[in-house]
Protein backbone atom coordinates (compact mmCIF):
# COMPACT_ATOMS: atom_id res chain seq x y z
CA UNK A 1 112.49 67.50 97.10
CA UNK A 2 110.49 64.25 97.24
CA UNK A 3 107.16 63.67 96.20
CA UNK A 4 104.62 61.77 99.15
CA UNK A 5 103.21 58.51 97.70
CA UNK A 6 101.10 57.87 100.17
CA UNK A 7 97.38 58.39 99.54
CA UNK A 8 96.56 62.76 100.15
CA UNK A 9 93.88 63.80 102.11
CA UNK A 10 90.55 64.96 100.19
CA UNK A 11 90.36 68.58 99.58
CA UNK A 12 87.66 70.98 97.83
CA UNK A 13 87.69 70.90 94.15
CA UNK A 14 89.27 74.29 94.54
CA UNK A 15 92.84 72.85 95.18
CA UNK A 16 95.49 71.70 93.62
CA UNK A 17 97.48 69.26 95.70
CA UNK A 18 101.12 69.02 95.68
CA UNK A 19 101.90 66.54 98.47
CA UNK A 20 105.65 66.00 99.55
CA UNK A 21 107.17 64.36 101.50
CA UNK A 22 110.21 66.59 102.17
CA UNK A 23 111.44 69.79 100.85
CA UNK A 24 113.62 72.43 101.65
CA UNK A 25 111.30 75.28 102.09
CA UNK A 26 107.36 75.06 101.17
CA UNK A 27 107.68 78.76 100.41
CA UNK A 28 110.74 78.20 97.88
CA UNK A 29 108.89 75.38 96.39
CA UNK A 30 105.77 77.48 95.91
CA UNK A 31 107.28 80.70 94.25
CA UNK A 32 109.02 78.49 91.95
CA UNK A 33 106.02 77.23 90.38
CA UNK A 34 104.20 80.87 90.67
CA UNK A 35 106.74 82.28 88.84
CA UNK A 36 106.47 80.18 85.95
CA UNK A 37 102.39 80.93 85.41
CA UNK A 38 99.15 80.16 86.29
CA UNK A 39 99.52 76.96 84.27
CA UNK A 40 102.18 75.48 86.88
CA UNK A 41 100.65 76.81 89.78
CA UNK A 42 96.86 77.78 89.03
CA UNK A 43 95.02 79.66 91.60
CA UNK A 44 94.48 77.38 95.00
CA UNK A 45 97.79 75.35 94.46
CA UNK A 46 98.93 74.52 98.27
CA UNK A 47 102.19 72.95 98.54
CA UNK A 48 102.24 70.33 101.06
CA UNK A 49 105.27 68.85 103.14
CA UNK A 50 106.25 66.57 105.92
CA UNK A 51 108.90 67.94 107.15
CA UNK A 52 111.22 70.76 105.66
CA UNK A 53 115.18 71.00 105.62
CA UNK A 54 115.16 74.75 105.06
CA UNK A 55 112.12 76.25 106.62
CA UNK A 56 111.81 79.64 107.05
CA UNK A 57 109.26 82.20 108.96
CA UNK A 58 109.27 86.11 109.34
CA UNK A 59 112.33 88.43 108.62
CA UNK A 60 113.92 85.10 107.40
CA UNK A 61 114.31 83.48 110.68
CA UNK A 62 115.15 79.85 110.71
CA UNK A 63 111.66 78.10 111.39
CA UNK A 64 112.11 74.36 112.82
CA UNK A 65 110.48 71.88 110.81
CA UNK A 66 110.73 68.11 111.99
CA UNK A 67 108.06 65.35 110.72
CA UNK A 68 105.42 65.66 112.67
CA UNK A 69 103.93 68.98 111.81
CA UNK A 70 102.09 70.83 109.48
CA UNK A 71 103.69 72.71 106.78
CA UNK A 72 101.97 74.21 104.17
CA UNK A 73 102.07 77.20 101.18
CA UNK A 74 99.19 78.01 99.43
CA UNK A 75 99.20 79.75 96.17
CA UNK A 76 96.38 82.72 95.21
CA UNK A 77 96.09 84.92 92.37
CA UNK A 78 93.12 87.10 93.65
CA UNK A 79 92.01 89.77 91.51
CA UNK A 80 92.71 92.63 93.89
CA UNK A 81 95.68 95.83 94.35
CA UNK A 82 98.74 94.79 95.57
CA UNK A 83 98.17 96.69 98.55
CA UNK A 84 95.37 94.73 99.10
CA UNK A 85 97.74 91.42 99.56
CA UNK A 86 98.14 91.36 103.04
CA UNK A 87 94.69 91.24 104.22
CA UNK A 88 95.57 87.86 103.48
CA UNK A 89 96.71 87.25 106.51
CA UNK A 90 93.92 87.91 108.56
CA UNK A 91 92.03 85.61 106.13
CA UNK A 92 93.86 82.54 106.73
CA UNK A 93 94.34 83.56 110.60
CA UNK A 94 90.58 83.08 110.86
CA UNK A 95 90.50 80.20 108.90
CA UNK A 96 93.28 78.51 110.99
CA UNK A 97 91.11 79.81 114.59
CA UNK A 98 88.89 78.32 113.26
CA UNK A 99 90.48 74.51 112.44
CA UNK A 100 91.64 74.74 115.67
CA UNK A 101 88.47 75.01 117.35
CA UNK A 102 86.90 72.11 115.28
CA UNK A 103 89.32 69.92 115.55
CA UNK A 104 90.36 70.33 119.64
CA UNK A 105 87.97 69.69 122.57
CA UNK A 106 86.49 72.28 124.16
CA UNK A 107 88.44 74.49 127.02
CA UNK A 108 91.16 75.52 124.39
CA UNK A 109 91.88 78.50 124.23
CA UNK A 110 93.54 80.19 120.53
CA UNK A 111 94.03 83.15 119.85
CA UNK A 112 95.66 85.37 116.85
CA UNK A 113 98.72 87.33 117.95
CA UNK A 114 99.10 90.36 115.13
CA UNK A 115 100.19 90.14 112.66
CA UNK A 116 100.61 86.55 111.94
CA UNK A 117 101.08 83.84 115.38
CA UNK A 118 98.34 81.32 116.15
CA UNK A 119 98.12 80.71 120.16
CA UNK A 120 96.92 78.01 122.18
CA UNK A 121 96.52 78.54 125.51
CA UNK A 122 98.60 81.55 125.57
CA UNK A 123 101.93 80.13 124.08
CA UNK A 124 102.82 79.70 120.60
CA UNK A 125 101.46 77.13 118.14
CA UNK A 126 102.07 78.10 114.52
CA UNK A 127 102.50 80.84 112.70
CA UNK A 128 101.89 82.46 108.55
CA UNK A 129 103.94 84.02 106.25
CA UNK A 130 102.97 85.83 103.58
CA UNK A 131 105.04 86.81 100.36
CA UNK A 132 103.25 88.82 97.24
CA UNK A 133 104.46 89.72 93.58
CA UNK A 134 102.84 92.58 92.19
CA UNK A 135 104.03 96.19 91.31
CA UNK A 136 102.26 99.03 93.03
CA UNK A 137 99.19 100.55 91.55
CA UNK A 138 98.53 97.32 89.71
CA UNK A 139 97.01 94.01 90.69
CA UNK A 140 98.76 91.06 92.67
CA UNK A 141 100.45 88.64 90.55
CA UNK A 142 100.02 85.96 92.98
CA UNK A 143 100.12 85.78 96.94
CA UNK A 144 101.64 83.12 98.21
CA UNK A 145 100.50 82.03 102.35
CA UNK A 146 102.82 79.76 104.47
CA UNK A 147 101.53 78.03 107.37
CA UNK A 148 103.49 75.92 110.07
CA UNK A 149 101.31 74.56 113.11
CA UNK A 150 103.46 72.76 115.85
CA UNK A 151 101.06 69.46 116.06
CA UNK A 152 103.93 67.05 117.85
CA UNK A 153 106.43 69.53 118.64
CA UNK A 154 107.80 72.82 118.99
CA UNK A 155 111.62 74.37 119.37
CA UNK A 156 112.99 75.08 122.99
CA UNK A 157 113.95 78.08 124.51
CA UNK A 158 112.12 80.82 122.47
CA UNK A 159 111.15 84.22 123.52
CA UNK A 160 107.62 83.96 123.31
CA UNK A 161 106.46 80.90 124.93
CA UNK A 162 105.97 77.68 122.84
CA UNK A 163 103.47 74.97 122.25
CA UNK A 164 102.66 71.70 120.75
CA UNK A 165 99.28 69.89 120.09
CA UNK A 166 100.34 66.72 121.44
CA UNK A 167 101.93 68.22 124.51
CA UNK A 168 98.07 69.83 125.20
CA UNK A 169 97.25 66.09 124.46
CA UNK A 170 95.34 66.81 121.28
CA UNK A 171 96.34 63.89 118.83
CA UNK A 172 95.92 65.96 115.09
CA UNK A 173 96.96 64.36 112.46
CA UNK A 174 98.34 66.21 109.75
CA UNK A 175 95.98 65.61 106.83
CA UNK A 176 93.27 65.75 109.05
CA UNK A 177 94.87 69.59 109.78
CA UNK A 178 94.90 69.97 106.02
CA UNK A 179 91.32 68.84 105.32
CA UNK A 180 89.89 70.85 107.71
CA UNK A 181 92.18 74.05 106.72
CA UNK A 182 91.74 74.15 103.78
CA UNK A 183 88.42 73.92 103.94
CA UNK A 184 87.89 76.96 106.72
CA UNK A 185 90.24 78.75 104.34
CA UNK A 186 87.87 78.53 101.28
CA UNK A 187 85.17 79.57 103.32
CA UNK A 188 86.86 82.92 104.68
CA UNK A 189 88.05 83.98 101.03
CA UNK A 190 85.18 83.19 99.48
CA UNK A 191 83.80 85.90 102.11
CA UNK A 192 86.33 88.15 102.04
CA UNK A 193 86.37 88.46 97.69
CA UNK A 194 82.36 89.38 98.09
CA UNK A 195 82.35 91.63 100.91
CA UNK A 196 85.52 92.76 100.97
CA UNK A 197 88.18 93.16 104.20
CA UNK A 198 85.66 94.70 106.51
CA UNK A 199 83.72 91.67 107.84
CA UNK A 200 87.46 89.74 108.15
CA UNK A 201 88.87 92.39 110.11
CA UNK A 202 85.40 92.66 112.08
CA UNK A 203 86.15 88.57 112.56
CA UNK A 204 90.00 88.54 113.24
CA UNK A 205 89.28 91.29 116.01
CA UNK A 206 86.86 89.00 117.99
CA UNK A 207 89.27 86.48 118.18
CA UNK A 208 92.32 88.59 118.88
CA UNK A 209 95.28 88.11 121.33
CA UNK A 210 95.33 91.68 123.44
CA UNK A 211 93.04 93.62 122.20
CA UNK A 212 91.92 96.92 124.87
CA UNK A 213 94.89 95.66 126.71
CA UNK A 214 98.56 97.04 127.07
CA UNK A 215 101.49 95.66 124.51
CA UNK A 216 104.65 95.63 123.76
CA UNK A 217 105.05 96.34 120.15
CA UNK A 218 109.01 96.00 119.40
CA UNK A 219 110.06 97.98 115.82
CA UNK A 220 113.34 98.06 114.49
CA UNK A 221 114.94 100.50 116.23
CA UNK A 222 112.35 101.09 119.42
CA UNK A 223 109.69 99.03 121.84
CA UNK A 224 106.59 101.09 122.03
CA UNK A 225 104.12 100.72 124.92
CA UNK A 226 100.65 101.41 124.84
CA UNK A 227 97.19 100.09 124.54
CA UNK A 228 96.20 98.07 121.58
CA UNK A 229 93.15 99.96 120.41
CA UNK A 230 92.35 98.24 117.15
CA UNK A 231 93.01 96.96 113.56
CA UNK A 232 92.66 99.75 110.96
CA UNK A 233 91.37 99.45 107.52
CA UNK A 234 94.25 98.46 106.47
CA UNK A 235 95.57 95.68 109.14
CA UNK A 236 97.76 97.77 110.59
CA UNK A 237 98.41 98.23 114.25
CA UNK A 238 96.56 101.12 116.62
CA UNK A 239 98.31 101.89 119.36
CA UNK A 240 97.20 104.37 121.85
CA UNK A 241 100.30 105.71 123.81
CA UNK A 242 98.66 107.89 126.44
CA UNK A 243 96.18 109.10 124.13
CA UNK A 244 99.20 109.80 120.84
CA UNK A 245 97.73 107.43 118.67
CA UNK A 246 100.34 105.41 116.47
CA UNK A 247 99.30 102.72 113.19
CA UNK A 248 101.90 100.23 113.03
CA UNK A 249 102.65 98.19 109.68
CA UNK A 250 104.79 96.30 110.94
CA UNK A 251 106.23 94.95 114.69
CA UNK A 252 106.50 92.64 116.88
CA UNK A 253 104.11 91.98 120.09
CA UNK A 254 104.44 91.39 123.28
CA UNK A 255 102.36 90.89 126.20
CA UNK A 256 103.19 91.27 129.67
CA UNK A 257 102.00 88.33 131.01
CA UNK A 258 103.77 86.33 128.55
CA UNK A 259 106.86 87.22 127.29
CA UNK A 260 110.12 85.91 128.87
CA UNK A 261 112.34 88.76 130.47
CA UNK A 262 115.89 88.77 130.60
């Protein structure tokens, strides 16, 4: 790990800055210092990184991380169930729709691609990760949200198309991304502790990837088809499969006018 001496970008009083300038894995670094309390890692700690040697995204895929990006984990204790956790998600998705559209000119178009992709212009530009501690039936310990946004470049050859910022020729840089995050993220919690998941879902919806449209939803051992009908309660899926309605915790989603065959 090595610490970033350069000057850090100005953030809400809210945060607590860790700026680096590489690491292995933001995530790592950040349930390190959760785990040791809230005086190591208070509430609105956001590890910050240049590049990473050992990033990591869903299901512990390898996630490319090369200077030039953003790479980020943010550290939350909210007072809420740990069931509650991953409406999380949806929170910073909106948040990060939302830096995107104030920081690119207009014609973009993003889009959230459930459960946790950011799109622009239909391909892939970054992506969250969320990882909680907390025993059920009791309150979350802390919540810990990783963000990577492809601002100079993005891997090759993936199944679901891929995108940069630069290659839309959108020049971002990355503590400008920050700034503006973190400040669209404060703004969605802040929301979503005093009225609850309702109005974020009502939000995420709006700016949805998909939604009244056939999917692809691929689970472990099947690839359902069927129209994506809407987000329940609880963030899961709703598929309608000729009229057998399926929730969905957790899958992966396709589109048919963007995935790669073969």
């Amino acid at each position: 790990m090595t610490t970033e001496q350069s000057p850090g970008p100005h953030l809400p009083a809210v945060y607590n800055l860790i700026a680096l300038d590489s690491v292995g894995s933001t995530m790592t670094e950040a349930r390190k210092l959760a785990d040791q309390g809230e005086d190591a890692a208070p509430d609105g700690t956001i590890i910050w990184s240049k590049e990473q040697t050992e990033g990591r995204g869903r299901r512990d895929n390898t996630w490319d991380s090369p200077r030039g990006n953003f790479y980020s984990s943010l550290i939350v204790r909210p007072d809420v169930p740990a069931a509650r956790a991953a409406e999380l998600s949806f929170v910073t998705g909106c948040a990060v729709y939302d830096t995107i559209g104030e920081l690119c000119e207009p014609g973009f178009d993003c889009r959230l691609k459930w459960p946790n992709d950011i799109l622009l212009n239909d391909s892939k530009v970054g992506g969250l990760l969320l990882e909680a501690k907390g025993d059920a039936g009791r309150n979350v310990d802390y919540v810990i949200i990783g963000l990577g946004v492809n601002l100079r470049s993005h891997p090759e050859g993936t199944e679901f198309p891929a995108t940069n910022f630069a290659e839309q020729s959108q020049a971002i840089p990355d503590y400008i991304f920050l700034e503006t995050y973190a400040r669209h993220f404060m703004q969605h919690a802040s929301r979503w502790v005093e009225e609850g998941f309702e109005p974020i879902r009502a939000d995420w919806k709006w700016r949805a990837k998909g939604l009244g449209k056939e999917i692809k939803v691929r689970l472990q051992n099947q690839t359902l088809t069927g129209i994506f009908e809407d987000i329940a309660e609880d963030g899961s899926l709703i598929l309608n499969i000729d009229g057998d309605i399926k929730r969905i915790a957790a899958g992966e989603v396709y589109f048919p006018d963007a995935v790669r065959e073969g």
